[in-house]
PDB file of N, CA and C in Angstrom:
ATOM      1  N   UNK A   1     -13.443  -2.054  -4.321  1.00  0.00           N
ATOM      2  CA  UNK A   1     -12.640  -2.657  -3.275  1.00  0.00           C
ATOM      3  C   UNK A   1     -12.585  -1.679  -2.096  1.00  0.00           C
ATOM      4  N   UNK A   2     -12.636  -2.245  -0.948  1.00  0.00           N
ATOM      5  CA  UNK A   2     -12.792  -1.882   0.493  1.00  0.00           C
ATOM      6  C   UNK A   2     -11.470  -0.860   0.754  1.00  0.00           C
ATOM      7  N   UNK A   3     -11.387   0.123   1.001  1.00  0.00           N
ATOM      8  CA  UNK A   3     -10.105   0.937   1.330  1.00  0.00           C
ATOM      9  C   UNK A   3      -9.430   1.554   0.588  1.00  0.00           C
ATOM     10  N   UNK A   4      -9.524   1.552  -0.764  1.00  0.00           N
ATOM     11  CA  UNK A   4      -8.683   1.866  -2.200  1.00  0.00           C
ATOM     12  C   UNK A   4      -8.568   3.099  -2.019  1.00  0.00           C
ATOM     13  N   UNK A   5      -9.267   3.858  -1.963  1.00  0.00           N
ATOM     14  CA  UNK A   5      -9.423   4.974  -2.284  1.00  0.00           C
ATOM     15  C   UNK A   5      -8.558   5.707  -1.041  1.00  0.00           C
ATOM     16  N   UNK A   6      -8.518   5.549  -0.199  1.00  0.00           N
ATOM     17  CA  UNK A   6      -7.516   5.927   1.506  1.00  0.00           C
ATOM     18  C   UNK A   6      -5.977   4.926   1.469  1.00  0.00           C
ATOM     19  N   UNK A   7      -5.795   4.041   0.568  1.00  0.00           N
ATOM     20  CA  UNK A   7      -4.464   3.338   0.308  1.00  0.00           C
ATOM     21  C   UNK A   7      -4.056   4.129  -0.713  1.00  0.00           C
ATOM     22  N   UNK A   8      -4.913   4.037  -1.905  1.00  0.00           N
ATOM     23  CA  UNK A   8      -4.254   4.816  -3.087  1.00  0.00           C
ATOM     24  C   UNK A   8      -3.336   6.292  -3.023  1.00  0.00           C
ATOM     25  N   UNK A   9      -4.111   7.238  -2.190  1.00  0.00           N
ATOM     26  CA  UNK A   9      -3.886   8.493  -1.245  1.00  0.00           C
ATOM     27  C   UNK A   9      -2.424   7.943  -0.484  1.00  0.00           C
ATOM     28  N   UNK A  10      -2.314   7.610   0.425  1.00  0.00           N
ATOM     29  CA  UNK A  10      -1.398   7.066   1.131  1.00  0.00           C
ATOM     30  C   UNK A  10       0.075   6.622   0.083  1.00  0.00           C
ATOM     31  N   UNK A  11       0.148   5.784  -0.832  1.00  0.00           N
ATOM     32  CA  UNK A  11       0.668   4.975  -1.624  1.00  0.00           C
ATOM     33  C   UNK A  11       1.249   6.849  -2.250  1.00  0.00           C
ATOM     34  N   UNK A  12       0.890   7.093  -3.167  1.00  0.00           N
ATOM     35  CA  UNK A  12       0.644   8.495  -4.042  1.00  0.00           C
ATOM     36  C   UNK A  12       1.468   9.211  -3.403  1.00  0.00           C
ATOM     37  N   UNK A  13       1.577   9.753  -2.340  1.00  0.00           N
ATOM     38  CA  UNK A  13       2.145  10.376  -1.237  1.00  0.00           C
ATOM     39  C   UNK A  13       3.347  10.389  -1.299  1.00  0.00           C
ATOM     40  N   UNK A  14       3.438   8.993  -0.728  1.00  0.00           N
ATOM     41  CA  UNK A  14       4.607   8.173  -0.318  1.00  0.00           C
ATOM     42  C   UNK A  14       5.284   7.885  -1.455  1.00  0.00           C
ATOM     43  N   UNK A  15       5.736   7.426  -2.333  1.00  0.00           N
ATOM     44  CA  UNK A  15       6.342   7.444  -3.636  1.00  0.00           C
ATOM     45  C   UNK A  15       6.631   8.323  -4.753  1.00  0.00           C
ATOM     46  N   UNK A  16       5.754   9.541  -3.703  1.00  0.00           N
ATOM     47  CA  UNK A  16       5.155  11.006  -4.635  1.00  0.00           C
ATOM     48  C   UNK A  16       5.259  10.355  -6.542  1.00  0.00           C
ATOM     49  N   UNK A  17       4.089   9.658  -7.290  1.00  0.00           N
ATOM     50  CA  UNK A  17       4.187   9.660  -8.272  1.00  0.00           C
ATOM     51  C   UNK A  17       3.335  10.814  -8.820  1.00  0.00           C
ATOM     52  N   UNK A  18       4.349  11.407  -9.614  1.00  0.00           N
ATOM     53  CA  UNK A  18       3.940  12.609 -10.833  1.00  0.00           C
ATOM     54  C   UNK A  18       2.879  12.167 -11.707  1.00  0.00           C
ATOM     55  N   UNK A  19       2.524  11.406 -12.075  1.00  0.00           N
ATOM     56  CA  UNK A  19       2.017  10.793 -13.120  1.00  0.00           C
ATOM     57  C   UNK A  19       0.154  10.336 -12.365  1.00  0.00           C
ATOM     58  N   UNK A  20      -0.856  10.807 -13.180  1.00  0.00           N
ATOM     59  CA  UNK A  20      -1.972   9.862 -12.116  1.00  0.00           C
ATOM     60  C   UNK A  20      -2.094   8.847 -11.673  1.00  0.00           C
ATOM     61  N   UNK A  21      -2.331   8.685 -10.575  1.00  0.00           N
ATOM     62  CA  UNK A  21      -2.751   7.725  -9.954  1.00  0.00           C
ATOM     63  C   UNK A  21      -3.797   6.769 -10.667  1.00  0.00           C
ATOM     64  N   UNK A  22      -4.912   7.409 -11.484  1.00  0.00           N
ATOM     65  CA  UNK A  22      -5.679   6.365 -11.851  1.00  0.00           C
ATOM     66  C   UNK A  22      -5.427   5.478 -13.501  1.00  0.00           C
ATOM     67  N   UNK A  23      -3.722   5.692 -13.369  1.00  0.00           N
ATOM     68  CA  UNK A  23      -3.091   4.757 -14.472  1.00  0.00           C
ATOM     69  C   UNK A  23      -2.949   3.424 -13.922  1.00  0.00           C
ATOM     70  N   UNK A  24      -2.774   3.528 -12.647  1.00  0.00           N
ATOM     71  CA  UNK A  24      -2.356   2.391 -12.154  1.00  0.00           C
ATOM     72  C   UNK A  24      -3.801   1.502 -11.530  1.00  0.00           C
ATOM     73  N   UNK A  25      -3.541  -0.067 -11.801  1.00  0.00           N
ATOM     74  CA  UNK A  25      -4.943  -0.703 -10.793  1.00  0.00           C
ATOM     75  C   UNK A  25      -4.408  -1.356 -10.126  1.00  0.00           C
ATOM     76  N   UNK A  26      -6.059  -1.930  -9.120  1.00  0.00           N
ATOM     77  CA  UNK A  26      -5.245  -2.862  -8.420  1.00  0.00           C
ATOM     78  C   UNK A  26      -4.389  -3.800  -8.254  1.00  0.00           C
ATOM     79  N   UNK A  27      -4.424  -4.455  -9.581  1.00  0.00           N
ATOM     80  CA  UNK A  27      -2.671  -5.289  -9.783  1.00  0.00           C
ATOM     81  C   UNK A  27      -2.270  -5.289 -10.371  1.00  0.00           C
ATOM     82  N   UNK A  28      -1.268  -3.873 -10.633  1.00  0.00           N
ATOM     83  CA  UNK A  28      -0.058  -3.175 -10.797  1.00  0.00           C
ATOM     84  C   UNK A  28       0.774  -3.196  -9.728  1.00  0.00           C
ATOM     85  N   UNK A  29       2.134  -3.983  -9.750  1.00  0.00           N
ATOM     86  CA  UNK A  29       3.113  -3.740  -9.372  1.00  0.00           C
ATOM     87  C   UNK A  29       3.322  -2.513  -9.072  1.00  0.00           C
ATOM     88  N   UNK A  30       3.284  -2.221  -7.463  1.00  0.00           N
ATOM     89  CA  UNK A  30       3.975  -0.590  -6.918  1.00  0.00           C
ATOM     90  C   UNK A  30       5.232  -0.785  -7.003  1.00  0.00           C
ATOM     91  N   UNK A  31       6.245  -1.545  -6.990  1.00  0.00           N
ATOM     92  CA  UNK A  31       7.527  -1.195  -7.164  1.00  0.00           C
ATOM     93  C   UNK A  31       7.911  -0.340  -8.788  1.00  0.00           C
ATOM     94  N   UNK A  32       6.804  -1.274  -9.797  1.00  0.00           N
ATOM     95  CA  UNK A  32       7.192  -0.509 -11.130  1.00  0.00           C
ATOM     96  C   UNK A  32       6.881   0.722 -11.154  1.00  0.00           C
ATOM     97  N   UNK A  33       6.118   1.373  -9.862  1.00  0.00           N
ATOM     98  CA  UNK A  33       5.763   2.694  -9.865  1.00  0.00           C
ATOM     99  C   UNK A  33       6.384   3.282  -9.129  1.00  0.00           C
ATOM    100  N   UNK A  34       7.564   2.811  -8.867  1.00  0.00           N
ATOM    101  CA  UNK A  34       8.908   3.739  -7.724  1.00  0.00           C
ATOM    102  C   UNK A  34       9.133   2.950  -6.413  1.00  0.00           C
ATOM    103  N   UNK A  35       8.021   2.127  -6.025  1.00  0.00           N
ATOM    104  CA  UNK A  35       8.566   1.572  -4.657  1.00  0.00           C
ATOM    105  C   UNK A  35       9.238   1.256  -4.025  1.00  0.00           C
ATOM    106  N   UNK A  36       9.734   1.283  -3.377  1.00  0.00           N
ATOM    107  CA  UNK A  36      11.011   0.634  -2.881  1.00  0.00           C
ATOM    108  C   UNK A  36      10.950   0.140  -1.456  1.00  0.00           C
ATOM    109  N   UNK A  37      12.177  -0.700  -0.911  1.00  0.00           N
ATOM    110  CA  UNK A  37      11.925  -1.271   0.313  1.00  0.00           C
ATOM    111  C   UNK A  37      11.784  -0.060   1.536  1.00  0.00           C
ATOM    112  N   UNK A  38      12.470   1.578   0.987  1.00  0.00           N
ATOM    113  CA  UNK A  38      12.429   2.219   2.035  1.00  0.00           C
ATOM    114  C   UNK A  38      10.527   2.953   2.247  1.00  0.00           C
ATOM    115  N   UNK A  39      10.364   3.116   0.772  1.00  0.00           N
ATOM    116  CA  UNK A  39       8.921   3.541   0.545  1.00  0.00           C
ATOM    117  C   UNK A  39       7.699   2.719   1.346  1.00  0.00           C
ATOM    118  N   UNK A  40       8.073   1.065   0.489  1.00  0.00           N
ATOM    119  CA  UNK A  40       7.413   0.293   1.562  1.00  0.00           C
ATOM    120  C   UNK A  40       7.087   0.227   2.814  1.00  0.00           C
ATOM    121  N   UNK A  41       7.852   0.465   3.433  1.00  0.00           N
ATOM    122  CA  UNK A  41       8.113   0.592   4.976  1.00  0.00           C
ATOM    123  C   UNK A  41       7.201   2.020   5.137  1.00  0.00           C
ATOM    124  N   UNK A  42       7.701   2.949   4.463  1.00  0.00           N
ATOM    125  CA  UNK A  42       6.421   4.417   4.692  1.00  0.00           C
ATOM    126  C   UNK A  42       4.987   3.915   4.698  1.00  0.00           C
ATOM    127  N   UNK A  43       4.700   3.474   3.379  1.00  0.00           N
ATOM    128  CA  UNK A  43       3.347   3.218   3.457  1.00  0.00           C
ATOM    129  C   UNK A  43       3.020   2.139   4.385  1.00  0.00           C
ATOM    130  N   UNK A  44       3.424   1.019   4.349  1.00  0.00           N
ATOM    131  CA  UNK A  44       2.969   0.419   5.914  1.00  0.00           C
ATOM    132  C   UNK A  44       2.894   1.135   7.286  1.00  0.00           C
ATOM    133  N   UNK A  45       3.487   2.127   7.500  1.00  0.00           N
ATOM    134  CA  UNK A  45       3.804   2.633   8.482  1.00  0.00           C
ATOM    135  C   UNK A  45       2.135   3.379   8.711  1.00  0.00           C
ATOM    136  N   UNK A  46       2.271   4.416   7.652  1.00  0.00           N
ATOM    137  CA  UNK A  46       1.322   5.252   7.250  1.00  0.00           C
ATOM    138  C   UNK A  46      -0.041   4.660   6.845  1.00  0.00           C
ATOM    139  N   UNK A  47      -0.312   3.474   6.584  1.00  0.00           N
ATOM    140  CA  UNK A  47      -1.413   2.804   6.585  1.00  0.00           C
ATOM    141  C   UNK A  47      -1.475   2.295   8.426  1.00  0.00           C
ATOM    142  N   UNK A  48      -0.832   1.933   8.923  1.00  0.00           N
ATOM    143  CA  UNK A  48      -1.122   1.236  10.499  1.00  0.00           C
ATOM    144  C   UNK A  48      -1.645   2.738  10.956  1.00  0.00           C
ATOM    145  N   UNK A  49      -1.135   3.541  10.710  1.00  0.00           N
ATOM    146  CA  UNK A  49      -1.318   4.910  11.541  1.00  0.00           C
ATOM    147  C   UNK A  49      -2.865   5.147  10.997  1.00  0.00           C
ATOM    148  N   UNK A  50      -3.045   5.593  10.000  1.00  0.00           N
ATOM    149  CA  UNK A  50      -4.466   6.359   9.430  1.00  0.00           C
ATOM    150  C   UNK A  50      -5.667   4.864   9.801  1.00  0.00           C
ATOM    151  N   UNK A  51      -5.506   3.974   9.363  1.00  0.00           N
ATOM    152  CA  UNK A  51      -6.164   2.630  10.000  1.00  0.00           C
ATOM    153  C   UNK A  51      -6.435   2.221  11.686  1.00  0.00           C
ATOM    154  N   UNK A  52      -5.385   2.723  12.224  1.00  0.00           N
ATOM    155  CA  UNK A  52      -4.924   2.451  13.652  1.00  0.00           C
ATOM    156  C   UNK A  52      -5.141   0.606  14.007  1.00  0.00           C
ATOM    157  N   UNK A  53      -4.134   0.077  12.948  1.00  0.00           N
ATOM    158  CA  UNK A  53      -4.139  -1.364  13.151  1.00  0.00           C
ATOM    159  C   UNK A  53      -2.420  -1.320  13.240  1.00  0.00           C
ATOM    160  N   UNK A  54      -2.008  -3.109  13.345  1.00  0.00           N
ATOM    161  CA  UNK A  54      -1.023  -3.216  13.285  1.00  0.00           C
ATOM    162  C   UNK A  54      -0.537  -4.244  12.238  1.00  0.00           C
ATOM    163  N   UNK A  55       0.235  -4.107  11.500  1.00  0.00           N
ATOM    164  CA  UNK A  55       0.678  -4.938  10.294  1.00  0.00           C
ATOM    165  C   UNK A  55       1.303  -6.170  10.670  1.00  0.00           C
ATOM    166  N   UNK A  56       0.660  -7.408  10.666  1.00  0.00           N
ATOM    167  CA  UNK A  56       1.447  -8.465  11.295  1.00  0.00           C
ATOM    168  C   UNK A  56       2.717  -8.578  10.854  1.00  0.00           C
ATOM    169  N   UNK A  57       4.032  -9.485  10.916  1.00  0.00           N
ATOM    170  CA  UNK A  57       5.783  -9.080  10.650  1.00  0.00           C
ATOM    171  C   UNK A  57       5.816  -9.842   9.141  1.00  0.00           C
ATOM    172  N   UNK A  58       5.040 -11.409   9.058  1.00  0.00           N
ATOM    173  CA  UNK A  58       5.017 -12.110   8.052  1.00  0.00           C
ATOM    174  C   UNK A  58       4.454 -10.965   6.818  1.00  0.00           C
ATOM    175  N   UNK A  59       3.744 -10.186   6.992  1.00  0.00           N
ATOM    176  CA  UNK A  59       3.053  -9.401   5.796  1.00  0.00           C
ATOM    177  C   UNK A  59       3.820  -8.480   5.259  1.00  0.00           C
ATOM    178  N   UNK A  60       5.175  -8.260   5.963  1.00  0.00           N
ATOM    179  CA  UNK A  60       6.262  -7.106   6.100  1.00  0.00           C
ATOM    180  C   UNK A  60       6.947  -7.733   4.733  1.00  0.00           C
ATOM    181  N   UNK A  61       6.451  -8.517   3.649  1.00  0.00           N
ATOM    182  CA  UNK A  61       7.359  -8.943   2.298  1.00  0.00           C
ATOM    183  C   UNK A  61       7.462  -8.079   1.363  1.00  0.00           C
ATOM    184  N   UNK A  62       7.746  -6.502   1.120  1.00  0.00           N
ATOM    185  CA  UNK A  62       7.779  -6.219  -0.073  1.00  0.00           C
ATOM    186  C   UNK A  62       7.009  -7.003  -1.449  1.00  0.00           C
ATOM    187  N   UNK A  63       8.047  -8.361  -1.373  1.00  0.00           N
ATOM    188  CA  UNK A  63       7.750  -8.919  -3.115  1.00  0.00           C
ATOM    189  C   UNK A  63       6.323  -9.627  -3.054  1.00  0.00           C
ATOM    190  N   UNK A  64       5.514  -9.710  -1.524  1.00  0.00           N
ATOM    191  CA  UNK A  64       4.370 -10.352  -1.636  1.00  0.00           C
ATOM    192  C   UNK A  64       3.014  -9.808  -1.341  1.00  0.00           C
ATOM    193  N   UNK A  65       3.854  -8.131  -1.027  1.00  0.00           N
ATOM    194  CA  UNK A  65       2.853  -7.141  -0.849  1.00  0.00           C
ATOM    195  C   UNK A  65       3.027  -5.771  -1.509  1.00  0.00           C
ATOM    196  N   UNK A  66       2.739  -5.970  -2.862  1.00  0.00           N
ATOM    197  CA  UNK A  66       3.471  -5.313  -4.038  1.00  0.00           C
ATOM    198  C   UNK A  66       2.341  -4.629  -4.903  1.00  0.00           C
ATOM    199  N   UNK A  67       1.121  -5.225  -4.746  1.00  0.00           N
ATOM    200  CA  UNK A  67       0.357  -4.061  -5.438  1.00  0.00           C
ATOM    201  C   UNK A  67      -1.184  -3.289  -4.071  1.00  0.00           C
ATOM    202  N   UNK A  68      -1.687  -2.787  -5.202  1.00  0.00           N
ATOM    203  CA  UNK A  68      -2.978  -2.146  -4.119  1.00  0.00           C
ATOM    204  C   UNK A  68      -3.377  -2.871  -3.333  1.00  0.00           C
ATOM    205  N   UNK A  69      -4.085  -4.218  -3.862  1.00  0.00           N
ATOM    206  CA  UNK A  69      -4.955  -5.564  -3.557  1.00  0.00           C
ATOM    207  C   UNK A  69      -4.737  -6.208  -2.671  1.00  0.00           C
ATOM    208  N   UNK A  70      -3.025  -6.426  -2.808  1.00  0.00           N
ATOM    209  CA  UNK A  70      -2.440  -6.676  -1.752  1.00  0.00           C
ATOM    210  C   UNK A  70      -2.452  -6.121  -0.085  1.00  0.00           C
ATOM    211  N   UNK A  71      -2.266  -4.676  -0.758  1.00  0.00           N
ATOM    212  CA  UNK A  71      -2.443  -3.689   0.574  1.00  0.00           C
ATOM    213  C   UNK A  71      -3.873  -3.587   1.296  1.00  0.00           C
ATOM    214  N   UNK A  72      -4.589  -3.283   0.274  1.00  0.00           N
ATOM    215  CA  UNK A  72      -6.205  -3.540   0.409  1.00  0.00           C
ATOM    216  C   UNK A  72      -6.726  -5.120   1.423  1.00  0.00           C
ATOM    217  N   UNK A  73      -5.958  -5.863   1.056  1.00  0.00           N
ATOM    218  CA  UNK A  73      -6.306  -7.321   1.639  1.00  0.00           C
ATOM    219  C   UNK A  73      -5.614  -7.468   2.944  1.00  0.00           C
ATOM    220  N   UNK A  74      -4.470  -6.753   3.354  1.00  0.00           N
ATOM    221  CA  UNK A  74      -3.810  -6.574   4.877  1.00  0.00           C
ATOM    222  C   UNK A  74      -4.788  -5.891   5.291  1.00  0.00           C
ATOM    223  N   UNK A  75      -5.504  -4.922   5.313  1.00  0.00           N
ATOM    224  CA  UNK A  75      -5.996  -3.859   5.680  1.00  0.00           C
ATOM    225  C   UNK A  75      -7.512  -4.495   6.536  1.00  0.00           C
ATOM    226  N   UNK A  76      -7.806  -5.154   5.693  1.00  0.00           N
ATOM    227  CA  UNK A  76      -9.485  -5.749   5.442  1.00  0.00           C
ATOM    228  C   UNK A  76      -9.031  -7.157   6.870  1.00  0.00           C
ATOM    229  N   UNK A  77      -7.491  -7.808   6.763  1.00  0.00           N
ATOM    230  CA  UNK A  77      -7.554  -8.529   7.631  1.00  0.00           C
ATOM    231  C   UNK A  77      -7.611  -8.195   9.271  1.00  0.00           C
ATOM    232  N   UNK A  78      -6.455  -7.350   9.128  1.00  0.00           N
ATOM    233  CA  UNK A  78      -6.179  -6.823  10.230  1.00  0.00           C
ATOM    234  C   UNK A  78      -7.807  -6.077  10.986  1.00  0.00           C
ATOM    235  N   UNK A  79      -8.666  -5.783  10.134  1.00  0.00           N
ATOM    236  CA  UNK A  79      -9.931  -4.825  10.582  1.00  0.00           C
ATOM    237  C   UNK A  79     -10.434  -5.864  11.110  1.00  0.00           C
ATOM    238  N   UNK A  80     -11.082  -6.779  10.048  1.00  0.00           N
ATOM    239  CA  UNK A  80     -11.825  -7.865  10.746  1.00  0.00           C
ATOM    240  C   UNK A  80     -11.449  -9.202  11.652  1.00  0.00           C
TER     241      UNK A  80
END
């Protein structure tokens, strides 16, 4: 998948999980991995920045943008 590897980084960071990263896949729930609405907001933030796109407001759902795939699939829209 297109971007994983520069979201995953990002995500990791931002939630600082102790635990590896490559426990988790692409659809795994990031909240079960610490997320939260304030985290959320980091990594969106921090993905528009390293991407230099902008996250449309509808995509701003936490509960509908909750794992990698998800993030991976904003990413891929906003590019193309």
């Amino acid at each position: 998948m297109k971007y994983e590897e520069e979201i995953t980084k990002i995500i990791a960071e931002t939630i600082c999980i102790t635990e590896s990263i490559q426990t988790f896949n692409a659809d795994s729930n990031l909240q079960d991995a610490g997320m939260d609405s304030i985290s959320f907001i980091g990594i969106i933030v921090k993905i528009e920045n390293y991407f230099d796109i902008k996250v449309p407001p509808e995509k701003l759902v936490i509960d509908q943008t909750a794992t990698l795939k998800d993030l991976c699939g904003i990413v891929r829209d906003c590019i193309y």
